[in-house]
Protein backbone atom coordinates (compact mmCIF):
# COMPACT_ATOMS: atom_id res chain seq x y z
CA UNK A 1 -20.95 -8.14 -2.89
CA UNK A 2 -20.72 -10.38 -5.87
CA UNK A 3 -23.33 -12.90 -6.73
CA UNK A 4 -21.95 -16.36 -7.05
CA UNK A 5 -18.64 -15.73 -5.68
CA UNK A 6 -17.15 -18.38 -3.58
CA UNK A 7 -15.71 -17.31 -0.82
CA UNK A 8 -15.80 -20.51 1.47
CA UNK A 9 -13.86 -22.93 -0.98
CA UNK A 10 -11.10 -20.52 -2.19
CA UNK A 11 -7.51 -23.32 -3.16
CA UNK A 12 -5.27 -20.12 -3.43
CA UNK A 13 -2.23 -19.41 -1.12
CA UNK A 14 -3.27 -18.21 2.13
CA UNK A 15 -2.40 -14.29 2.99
CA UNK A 16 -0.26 -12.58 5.92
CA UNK A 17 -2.96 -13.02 8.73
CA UNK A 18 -1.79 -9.78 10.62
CA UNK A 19 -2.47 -7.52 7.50
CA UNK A 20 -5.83 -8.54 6.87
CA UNK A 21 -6.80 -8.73 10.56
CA UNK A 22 -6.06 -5.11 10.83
CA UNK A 23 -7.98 -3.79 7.50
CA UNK A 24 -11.05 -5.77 8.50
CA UNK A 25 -11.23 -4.87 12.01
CA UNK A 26 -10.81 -1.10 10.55
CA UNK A 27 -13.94 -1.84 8.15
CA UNK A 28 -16.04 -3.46 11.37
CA UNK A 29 -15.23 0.08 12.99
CA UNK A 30 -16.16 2.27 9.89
CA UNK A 31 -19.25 0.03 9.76
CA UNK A 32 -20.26 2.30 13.00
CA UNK A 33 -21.10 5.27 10.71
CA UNK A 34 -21.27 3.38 7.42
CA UNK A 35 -24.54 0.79 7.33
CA UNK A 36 -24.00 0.22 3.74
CA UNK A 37 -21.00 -2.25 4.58
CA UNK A 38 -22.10 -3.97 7.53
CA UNK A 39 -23.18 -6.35 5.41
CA UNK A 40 -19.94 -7.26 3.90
CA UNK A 41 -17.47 -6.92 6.11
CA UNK A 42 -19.81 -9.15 8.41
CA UNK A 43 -19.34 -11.83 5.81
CA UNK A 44 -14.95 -11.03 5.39
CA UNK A 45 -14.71 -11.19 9.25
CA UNK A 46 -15.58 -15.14 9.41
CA UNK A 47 -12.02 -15.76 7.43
CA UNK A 48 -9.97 -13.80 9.96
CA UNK A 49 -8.23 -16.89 10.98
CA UNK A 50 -7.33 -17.69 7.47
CA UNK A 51 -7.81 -14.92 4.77
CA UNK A 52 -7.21 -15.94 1.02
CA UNK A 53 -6.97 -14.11 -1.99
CA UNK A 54 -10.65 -13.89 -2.77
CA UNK A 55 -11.06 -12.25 0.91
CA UNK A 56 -8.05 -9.43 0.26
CA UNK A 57 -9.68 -9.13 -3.28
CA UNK A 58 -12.99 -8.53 -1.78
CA UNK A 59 -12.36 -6.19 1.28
CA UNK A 60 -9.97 -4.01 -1.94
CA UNK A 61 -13.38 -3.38 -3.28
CA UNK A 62 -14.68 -2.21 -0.17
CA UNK A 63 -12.16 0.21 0.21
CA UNK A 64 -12.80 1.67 -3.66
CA UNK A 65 -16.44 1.87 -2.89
CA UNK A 66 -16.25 3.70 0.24
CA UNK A 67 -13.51 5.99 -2.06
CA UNK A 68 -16.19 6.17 -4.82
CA UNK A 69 -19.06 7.23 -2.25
CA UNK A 70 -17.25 9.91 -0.02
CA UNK A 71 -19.90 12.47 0.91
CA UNK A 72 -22.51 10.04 0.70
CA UNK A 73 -24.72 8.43 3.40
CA UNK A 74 -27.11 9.12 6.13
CA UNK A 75 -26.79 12.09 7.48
CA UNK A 76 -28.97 13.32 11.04
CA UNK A 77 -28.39 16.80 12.26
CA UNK A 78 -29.93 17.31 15.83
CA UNK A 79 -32.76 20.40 15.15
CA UNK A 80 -35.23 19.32 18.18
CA UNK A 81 -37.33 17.22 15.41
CA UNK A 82 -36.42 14.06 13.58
CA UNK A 83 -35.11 14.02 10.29
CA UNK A 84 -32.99 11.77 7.93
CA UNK A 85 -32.11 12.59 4.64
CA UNK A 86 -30.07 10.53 2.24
């Protein structure tokens, strides 16, 4: 996320609640196998019940980051021992 972005005292017009409930509760459910997001979409799910611009602006970026990292994460294979790589 942004530094210094204002999410809590956004004046613009409000945004078709159905839409955005349905990308963000997508993102908590990617957020299973993705840890990098938790984070944010932890922080876009408090404005379910009234999503503004600067929320559909911000979960957009989500989406083109987890585009830009495809292939990327944790990966654990089960071998009998443990072991993460990156």
């Amino acid at each position: 996320m942004k530094a210094k972005v204002d999410l809590w005292f956004d004046d613009n017009h409000t945004l078709d609640l159905g839409r955005y409930k349905r990308l963000i509760k997508k993102l908590i459910y990617l957020t299973v196998t993705r840890s990098d997001i938790t984070f944010t979409v932890g922080v876009l799910s408090r404005f379910m019940h009234q999503p503004r611009e600067a929320h559909w602006s911000a979960a957009l970026k989500i989406l083109a980051y987890i585009k830009g990292c495809s292939g990327k994460g944790l990966v654990s294979r089960k071998h009998g021992h443990v072991h993460i790589s990156g």
